[in-house]
C-alpha atoms as a PDB file:
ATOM      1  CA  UNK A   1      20.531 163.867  42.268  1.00  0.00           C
ATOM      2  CA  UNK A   2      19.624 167.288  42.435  1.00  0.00           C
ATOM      3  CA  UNK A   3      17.469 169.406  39.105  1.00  0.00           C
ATOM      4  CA  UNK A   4      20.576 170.933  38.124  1.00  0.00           C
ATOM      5  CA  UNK A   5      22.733 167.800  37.640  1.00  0.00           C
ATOM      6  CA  UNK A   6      19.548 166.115  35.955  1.00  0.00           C
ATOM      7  CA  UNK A   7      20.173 168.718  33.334  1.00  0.00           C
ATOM      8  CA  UNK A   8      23.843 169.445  33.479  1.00  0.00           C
ATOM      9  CA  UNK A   9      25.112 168.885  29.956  1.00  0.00           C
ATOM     10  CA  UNK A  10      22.117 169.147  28.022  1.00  0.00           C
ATOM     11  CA  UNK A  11      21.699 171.067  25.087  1.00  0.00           C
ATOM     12  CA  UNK A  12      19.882 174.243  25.194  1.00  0.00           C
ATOM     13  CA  UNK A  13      17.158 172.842  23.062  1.00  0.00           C
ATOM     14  CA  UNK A  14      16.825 169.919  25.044  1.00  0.00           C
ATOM     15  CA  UNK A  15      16.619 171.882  28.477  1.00  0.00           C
ATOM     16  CA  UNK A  16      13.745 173.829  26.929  1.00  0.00           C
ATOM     17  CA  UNK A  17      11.724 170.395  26.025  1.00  0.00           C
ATOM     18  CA  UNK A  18      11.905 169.020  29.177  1.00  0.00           C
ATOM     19  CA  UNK A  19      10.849 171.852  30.939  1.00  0.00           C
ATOM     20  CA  UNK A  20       7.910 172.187  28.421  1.00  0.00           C
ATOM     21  CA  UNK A  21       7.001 168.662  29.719  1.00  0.00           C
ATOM     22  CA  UNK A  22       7.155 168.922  33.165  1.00  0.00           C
ATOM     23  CA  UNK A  23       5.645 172.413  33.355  1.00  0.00           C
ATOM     24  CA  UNK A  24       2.264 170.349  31.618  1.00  0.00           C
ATOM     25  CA  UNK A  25       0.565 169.898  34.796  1.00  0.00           C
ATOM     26  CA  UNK A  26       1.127 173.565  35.483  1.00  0.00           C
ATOM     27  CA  UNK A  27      -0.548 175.160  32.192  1.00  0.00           C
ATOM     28  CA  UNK A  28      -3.393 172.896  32.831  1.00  0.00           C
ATOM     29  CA  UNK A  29      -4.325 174.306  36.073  1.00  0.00           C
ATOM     30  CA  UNK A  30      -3.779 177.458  34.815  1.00  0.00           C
ATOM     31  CA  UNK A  31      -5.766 176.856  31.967  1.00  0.00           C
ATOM     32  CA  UNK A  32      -8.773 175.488  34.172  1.00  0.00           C
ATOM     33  CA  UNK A  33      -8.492 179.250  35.977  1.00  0.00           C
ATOM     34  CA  UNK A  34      -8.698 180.752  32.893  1.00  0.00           C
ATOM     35  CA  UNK A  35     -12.262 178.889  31.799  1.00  0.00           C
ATOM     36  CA  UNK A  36     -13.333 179.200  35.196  1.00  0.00           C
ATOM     37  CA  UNK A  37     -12.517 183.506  34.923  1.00  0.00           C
ATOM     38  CA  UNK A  38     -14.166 183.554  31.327  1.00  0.00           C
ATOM     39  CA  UNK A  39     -17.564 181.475  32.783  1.00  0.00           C
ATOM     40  CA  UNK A  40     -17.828 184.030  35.016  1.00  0.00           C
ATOM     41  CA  UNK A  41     -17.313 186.911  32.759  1.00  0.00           C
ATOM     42  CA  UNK A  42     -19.444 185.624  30.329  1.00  0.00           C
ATOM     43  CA  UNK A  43     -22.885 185.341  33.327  1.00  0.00           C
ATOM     44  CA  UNK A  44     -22.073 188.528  34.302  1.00  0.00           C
ATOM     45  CA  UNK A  45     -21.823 189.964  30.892  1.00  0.00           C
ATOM     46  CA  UNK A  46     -25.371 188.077  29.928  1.00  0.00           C
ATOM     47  CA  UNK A  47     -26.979 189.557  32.932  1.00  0.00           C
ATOM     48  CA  UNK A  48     -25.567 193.317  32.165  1.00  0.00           C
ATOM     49  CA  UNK A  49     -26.802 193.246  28.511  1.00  0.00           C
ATOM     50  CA  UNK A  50     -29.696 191.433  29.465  1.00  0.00           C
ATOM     51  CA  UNK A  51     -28.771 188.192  26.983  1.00  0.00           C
ATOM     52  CA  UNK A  52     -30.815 185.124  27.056  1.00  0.00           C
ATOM     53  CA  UNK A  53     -29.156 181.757  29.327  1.00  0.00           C
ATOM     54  CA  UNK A  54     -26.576 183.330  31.058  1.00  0.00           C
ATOM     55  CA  UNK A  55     -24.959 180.025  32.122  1.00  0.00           C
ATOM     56  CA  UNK A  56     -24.903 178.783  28.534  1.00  0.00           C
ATOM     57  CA  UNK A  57     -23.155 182.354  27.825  1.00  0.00           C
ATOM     58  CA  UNK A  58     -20.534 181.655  30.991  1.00  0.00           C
ATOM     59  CA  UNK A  59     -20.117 178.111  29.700  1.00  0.00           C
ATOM     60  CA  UNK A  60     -19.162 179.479  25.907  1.00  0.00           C
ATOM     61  CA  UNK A  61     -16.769 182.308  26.904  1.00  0.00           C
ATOM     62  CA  UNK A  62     -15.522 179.592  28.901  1.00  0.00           C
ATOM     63  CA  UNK A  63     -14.557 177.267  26.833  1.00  0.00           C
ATOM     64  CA  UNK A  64     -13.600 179.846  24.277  1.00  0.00           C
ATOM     65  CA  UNK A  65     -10.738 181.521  27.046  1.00  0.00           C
ATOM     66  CA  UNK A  66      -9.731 177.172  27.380  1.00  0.00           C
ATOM     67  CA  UNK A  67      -9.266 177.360  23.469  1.00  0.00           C
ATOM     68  CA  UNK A  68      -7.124 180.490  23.569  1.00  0.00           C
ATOM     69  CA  UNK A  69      -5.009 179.710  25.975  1.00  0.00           C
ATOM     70  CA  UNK A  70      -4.370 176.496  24.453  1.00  0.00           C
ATOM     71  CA  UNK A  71      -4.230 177.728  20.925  1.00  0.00           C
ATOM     72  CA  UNK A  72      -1.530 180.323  22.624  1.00  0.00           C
ATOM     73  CA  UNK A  73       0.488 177.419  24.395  1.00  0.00           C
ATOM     74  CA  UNK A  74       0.635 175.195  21.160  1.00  0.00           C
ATOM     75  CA  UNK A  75       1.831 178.213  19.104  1.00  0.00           C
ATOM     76  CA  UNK A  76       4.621 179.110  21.257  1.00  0.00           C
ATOM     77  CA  UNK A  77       6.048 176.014  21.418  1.00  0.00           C
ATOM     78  CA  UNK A  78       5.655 175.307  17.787  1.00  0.00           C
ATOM     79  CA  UNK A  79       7.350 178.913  17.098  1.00  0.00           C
ATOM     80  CA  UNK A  80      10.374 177.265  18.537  1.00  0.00           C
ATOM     81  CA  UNK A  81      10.024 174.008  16.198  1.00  0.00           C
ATOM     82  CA  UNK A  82      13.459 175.185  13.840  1.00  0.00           C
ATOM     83  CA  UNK A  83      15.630 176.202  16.767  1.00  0.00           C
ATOM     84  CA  UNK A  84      14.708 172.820  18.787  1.00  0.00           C
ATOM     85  CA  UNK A  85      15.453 170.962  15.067  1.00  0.00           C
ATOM     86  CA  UNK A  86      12.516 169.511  14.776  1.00  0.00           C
ATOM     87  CA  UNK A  87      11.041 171.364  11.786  1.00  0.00           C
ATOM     88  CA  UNK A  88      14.100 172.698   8.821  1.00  0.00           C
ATOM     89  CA  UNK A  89      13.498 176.066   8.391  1.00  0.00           C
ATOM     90  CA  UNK A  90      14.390 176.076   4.262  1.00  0.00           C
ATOM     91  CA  UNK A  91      11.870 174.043   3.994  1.00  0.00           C
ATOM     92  CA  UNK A  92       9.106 176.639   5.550  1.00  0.00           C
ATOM     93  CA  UNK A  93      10.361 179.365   4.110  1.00  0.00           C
ATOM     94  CA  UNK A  94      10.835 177.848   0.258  1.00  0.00           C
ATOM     95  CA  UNK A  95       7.065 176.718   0.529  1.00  0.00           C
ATOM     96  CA  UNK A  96       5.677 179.946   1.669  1.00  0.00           C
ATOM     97  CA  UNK A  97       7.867 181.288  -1.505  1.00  0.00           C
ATOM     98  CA  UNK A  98       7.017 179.836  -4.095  1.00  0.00           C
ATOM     99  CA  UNK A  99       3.062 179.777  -3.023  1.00  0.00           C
ATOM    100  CA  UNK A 100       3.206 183.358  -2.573  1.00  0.00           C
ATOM    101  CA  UNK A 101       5.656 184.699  -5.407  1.00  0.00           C
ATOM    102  CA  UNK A 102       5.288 182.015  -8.544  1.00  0.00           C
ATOM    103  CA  UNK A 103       2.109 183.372  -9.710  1.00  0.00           C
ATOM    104  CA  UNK A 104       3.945 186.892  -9.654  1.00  0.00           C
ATOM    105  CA  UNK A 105       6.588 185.671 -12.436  1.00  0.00           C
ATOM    106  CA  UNK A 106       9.054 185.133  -9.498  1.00  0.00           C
ATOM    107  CA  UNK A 107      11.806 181.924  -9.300  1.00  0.00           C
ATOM    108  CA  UNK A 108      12.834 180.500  -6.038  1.00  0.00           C
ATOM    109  CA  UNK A 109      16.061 178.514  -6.675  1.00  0.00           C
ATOM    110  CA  UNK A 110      17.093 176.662  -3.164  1.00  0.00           C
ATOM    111  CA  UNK A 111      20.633 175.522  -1.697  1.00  0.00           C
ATOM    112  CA  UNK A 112      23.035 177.278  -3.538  1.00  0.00           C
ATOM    113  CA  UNK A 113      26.790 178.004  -3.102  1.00  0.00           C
ATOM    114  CA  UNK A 114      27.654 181.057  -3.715  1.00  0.00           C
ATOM    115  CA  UNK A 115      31.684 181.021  -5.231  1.00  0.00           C
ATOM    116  CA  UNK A 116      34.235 181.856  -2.753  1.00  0.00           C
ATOM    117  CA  UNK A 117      30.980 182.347   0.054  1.00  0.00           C
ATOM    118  CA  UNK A 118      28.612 180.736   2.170  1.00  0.00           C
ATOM    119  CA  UNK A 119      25.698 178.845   0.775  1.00  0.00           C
ATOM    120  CA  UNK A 120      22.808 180.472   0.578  1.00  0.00           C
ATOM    121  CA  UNK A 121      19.084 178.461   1.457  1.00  0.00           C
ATOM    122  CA  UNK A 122      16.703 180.579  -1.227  1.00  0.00           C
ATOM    123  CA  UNK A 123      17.485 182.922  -4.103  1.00  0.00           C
ATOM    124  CA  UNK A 124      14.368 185.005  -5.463  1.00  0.00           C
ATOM    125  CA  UNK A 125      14.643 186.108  -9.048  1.00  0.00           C
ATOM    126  CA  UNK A 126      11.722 188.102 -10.546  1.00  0.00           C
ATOM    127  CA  UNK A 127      10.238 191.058 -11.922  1.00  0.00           C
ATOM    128  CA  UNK A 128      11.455 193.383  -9.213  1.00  0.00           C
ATOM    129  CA  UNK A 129      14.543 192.532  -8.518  1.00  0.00           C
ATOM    130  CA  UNK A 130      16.525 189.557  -7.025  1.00  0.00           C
ATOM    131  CA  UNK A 131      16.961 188.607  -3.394  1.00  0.00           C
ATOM    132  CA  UNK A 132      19.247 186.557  -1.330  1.00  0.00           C
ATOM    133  CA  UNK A 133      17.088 184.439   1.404  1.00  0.00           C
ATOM    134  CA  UNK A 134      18.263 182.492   4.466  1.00  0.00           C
ATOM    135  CA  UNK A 135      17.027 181.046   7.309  1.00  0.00           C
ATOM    136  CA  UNK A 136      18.089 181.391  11.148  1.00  0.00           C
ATOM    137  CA  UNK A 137      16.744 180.342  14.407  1.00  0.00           C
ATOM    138  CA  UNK A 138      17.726 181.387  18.197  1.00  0.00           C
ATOM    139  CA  UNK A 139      16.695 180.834  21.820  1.00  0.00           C
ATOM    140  CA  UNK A 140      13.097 181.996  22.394  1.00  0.00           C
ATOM    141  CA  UNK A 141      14.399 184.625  24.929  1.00  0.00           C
ATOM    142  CA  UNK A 142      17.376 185.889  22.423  1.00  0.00           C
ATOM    143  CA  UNK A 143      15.486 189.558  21.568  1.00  0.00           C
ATOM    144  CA  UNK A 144      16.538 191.119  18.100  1.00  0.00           C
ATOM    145  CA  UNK A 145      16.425 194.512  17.437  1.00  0.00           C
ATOM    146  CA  UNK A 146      18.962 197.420  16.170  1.00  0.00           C
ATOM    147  CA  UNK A 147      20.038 199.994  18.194  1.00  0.00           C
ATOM    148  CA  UNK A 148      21.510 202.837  17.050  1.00  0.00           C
ATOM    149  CA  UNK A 149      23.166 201.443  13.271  1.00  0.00           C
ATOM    150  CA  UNK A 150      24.197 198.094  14.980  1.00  0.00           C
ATOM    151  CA  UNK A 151      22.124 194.845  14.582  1.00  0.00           C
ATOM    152  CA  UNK A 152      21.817 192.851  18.061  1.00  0.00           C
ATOM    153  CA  UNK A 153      21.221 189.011  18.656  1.00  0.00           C
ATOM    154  CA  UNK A 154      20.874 189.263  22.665  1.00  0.00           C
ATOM    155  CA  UNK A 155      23.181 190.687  24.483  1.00  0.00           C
ATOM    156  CA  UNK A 156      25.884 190.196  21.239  1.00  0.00           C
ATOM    157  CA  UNK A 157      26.569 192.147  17.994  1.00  0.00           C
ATOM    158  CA  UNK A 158      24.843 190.390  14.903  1.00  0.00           C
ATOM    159  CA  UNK A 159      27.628 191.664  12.943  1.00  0.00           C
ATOM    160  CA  UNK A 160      29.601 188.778  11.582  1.00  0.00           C
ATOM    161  CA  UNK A 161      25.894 187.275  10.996  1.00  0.00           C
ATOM    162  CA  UNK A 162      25.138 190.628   8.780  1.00  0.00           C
ATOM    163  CA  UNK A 163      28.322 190.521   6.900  1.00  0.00           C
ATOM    164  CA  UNK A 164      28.344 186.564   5.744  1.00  0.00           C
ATOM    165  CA  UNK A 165      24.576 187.265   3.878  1.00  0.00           C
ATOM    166  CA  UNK A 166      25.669 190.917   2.918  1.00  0.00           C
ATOM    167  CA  UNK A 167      29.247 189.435   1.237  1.00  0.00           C
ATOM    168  CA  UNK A 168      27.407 186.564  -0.158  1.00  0.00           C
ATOM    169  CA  UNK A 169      24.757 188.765  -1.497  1.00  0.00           C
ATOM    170  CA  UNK A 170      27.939 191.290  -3.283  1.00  0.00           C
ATOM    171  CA  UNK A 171      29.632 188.433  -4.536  1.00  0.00           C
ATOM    172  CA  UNK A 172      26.776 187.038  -6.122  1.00  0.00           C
ATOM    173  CA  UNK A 173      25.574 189.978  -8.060  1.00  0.00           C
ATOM    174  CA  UNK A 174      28.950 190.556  -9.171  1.00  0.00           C
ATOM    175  CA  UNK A 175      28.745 187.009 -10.410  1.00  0.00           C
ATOM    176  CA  UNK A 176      25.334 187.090 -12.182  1.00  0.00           C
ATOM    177  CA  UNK A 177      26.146 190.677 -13.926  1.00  0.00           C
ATOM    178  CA  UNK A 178      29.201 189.208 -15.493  1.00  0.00           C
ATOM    179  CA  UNK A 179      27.516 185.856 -16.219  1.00  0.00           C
ATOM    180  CA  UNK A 180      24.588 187.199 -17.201  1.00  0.00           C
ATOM    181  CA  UNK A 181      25.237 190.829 -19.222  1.00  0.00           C
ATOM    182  CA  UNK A 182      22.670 192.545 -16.851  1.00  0.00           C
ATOM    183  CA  UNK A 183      23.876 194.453 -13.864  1.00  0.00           C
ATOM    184  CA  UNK A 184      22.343 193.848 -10.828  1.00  0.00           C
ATOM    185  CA  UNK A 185      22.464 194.292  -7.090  1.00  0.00           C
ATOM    186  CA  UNK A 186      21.299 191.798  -4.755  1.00  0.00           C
ATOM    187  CA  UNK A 187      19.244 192.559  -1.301  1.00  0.00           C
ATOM    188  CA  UNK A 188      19.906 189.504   1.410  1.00  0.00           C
ATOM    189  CA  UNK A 189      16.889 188.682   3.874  1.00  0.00           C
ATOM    190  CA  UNK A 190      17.074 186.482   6.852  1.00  0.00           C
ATOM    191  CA  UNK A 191      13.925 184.875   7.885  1.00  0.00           C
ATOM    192  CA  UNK A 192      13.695 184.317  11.808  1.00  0.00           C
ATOM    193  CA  UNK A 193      12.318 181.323  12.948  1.00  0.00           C
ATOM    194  CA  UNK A 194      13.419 181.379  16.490  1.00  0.00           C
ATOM    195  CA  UNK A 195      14.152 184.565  19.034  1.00  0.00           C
ATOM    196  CA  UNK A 196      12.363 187.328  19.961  1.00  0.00           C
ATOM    197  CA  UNK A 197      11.477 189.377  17.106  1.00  0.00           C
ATOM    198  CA  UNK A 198       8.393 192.248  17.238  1.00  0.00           C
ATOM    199  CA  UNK A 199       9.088 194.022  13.963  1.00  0.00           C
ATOM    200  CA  UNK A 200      10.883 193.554  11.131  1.00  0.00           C
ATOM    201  CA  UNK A 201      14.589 195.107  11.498  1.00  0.00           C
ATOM    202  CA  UNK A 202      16.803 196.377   9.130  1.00  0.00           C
ATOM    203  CA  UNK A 203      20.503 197.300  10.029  1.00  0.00           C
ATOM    204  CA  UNK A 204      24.075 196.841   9.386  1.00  0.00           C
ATOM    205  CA  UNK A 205      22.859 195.825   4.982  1.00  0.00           C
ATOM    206  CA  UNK A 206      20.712 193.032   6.310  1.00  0.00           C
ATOM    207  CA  UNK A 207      16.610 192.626   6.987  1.00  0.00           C
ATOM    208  CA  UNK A 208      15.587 190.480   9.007  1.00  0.00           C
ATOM    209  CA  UNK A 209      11.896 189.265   9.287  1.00  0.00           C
ATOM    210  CA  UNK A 210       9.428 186.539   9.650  1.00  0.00           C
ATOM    211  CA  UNK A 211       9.132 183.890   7.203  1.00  0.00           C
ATOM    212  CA  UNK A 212       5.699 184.905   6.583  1.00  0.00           C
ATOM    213  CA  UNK A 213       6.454 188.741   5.550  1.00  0.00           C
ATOM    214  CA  UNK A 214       9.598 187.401   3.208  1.00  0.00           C
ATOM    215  CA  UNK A 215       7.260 187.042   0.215  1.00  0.00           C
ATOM    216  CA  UNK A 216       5.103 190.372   1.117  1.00  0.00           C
ATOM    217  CA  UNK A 217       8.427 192.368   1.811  1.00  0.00           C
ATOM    218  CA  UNK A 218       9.802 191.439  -1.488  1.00  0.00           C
ATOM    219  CA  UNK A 219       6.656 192.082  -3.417  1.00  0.00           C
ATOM    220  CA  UNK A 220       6.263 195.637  -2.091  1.00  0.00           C
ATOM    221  CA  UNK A 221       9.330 196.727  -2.876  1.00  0.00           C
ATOM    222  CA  UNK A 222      10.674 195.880  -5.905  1.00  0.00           C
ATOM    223  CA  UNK A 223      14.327 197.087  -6.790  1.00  0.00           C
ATOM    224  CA  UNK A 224      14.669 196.632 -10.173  1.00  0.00           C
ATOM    225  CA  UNK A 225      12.443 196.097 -12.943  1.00  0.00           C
ATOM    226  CA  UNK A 226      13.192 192.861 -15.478  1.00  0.00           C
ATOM    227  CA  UNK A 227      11.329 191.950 -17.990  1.00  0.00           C
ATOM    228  CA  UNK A 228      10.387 188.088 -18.654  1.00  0.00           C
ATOM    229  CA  UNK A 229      13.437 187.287 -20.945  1.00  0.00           C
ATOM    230  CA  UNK A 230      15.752 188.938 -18.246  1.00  0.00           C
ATOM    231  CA  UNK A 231      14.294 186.604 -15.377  1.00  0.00           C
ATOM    232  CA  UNK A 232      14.398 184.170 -17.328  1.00  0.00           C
ATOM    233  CA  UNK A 233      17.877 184.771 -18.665  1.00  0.00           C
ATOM    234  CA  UNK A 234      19.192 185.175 -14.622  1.00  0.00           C
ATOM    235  CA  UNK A 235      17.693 182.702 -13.621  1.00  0.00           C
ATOM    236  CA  UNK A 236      18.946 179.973 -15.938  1.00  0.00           C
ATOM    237  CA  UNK A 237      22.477 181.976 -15.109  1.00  0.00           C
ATOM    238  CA  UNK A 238      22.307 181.138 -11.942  1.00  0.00           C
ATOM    239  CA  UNK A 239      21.326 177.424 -12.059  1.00  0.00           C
ATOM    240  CA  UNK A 240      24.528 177.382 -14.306  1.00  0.00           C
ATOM    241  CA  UNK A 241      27.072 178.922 -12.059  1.00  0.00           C
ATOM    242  CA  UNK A 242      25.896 178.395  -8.584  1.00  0.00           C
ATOM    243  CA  UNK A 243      26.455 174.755  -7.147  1.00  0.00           C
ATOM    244  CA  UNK A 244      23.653 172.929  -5.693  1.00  0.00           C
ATOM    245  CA  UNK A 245      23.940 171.918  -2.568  1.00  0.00           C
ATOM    246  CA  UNK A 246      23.035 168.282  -1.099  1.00  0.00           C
END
C-alpha cells in the first residue's frame, strides 16, 4: 500500500495529525542542530566579550535555542487545536471575554439565535457599544487577507462568510432598537482560530482578528456610548428575545 492510499479518504484534519506524528523524529533532529548551533554561538560569543566559562555559556544558549524551538513546535500545533476539533473555539473566545471586558461594565451573552438568521457564538453589550462575536477556524495554510474591497479565505471570496455575520449583525440591531426603545447598530467580529492570519483585516462589513485582540479591539473603539441602565436594559432585551442555543 502506497502513502497516498494510506491517507486516501481522510479528513483534512486528520491528514495534518498524522503527518505531525510521523514528522516527530524529524523535528527532533532538527532540534538537536539547533542546540548544537546555539552551543556554539554561545563559546564564541563568551570568548568575544570576554565572559567567564564559555562552555557553561555554549551549554545555556544551547539549551535555550532547544526550548525555543520546542516552545515554537508546541505552539503551532496547538494554534491549529479548533480547526483539528480538539479545542471549541466559543469556549476560548467567551473566556478571554468576559476576563477582559466584565470589569469594564461589559456583558457577554453566548449561543444565541438571532430571528430569521444564523446563531451567533458571543454578543458583547457595554458601555461602548454592542458587538456581534463568532468564531471560525481554517487550514493552517488557508492565508486571509483583503485585497482591494474583497475579503479572501485562500484562493476563494470570503463573501458569503462576510454577509451571514454582517445580516445577522442588521437584523439584530433592528431587533434590539424595537425591543429595546434605544437605537443601535451592531459591529460583527470573527475571531480566527485557524488559517493564516498576520494582521487584523477588515473588509466587505466584517473584522476579522485573533481571539486575543477581540476584547482590546472592542475596548478601543467604542461606538456608542450607554449608560448603566441602557446596558443593562439591552442586555436583559436580548436574553428575552434571542433563543439560547443548546
Amino acid at each position: 500500500m502506497t502513502p497516498d492510499d494510506q491517507v486516501h479518504g481522510l479528513s483534512p484534519q486528520v491528514m495534518y495529525e498524522q503527518f505531525w506524528i510521523k514528522d516527530a523524529e524529524h523535528r527532533r533532529k532538527a532540534r538537536w542542530v539547533k542546540a548544537a548551533a546555539g552551543l556554539v554561538v554561545g563559546v564564541l560569543l563568551a570568548y568575544r566579550f570576554d565572559l567567564p566559562s564559555p562552555p557553561v555559556v555554549g551549554v545555556v544558549t544551547g539549551l535555550l535555542a532547544a526550548a525555543a524551538d520546542m516552545f515554537w513546535a508546541w505552539h503551532s500545533y496547538e494554534a491549529t487545536a479548533v480547526w483539528r476539533g480538539r479545542r471549541r473555539g466559543e469556549v476560548i473566545t467567551g473566556k478571554l471575554l468576559r476576563r477582559k471586558l466584565r470589569r469594564h461594565g461589559y456583558n457577554v451573552l453566548d449561543g444565541r439565535a438571532v430571528p430569521g438568521q444564523a446563531s451567533i457564538d458571543h454578543l458583547v453589550i457595554g458601555p461602548g457599544g454592542i458587538w456581534v462575536v463568532d468564531n471560525e477556524a481554517w487550514h493552517p495554510e488557508t492565508e486571509i487577507a483583503r485585497y482591494g474591497e474583497r475579503l479572501f479565505l485562500g484562493e476563494k471570496y470570503g463573501s458569503k462568510v462576510a454577509k451571514a455575520l454582517v445580516d445577522a449583525s442588521d437584523s439584530l440591531a433592528e431587533v434590539l432598537s424595537r425591543e429595546s426603545g434605544i437605537s443601535v447598530t451592531i459591529e460583527p467580529l470573527l475571531a480566527v482560530h485557524g488559517g493564516e492570519l498576520r494582521r487584523t483585516v477588515t473588509a466587505e462589513g466584517l473584522t476579522l482578528l485573533k481571539p486575543r485582540l477581540v476584547a482590546r479591539w472592542i475596548l478601543r473603539g467604542p461606538r456608542a456610548e450607554f449608560d448603566e441602565n441602557q446596558v443593562e436594559l439591552l442586555s436583559r432585551t436580548a436574553a428575552r428575545v434571542l433563543r439560547r442555543m443548546g
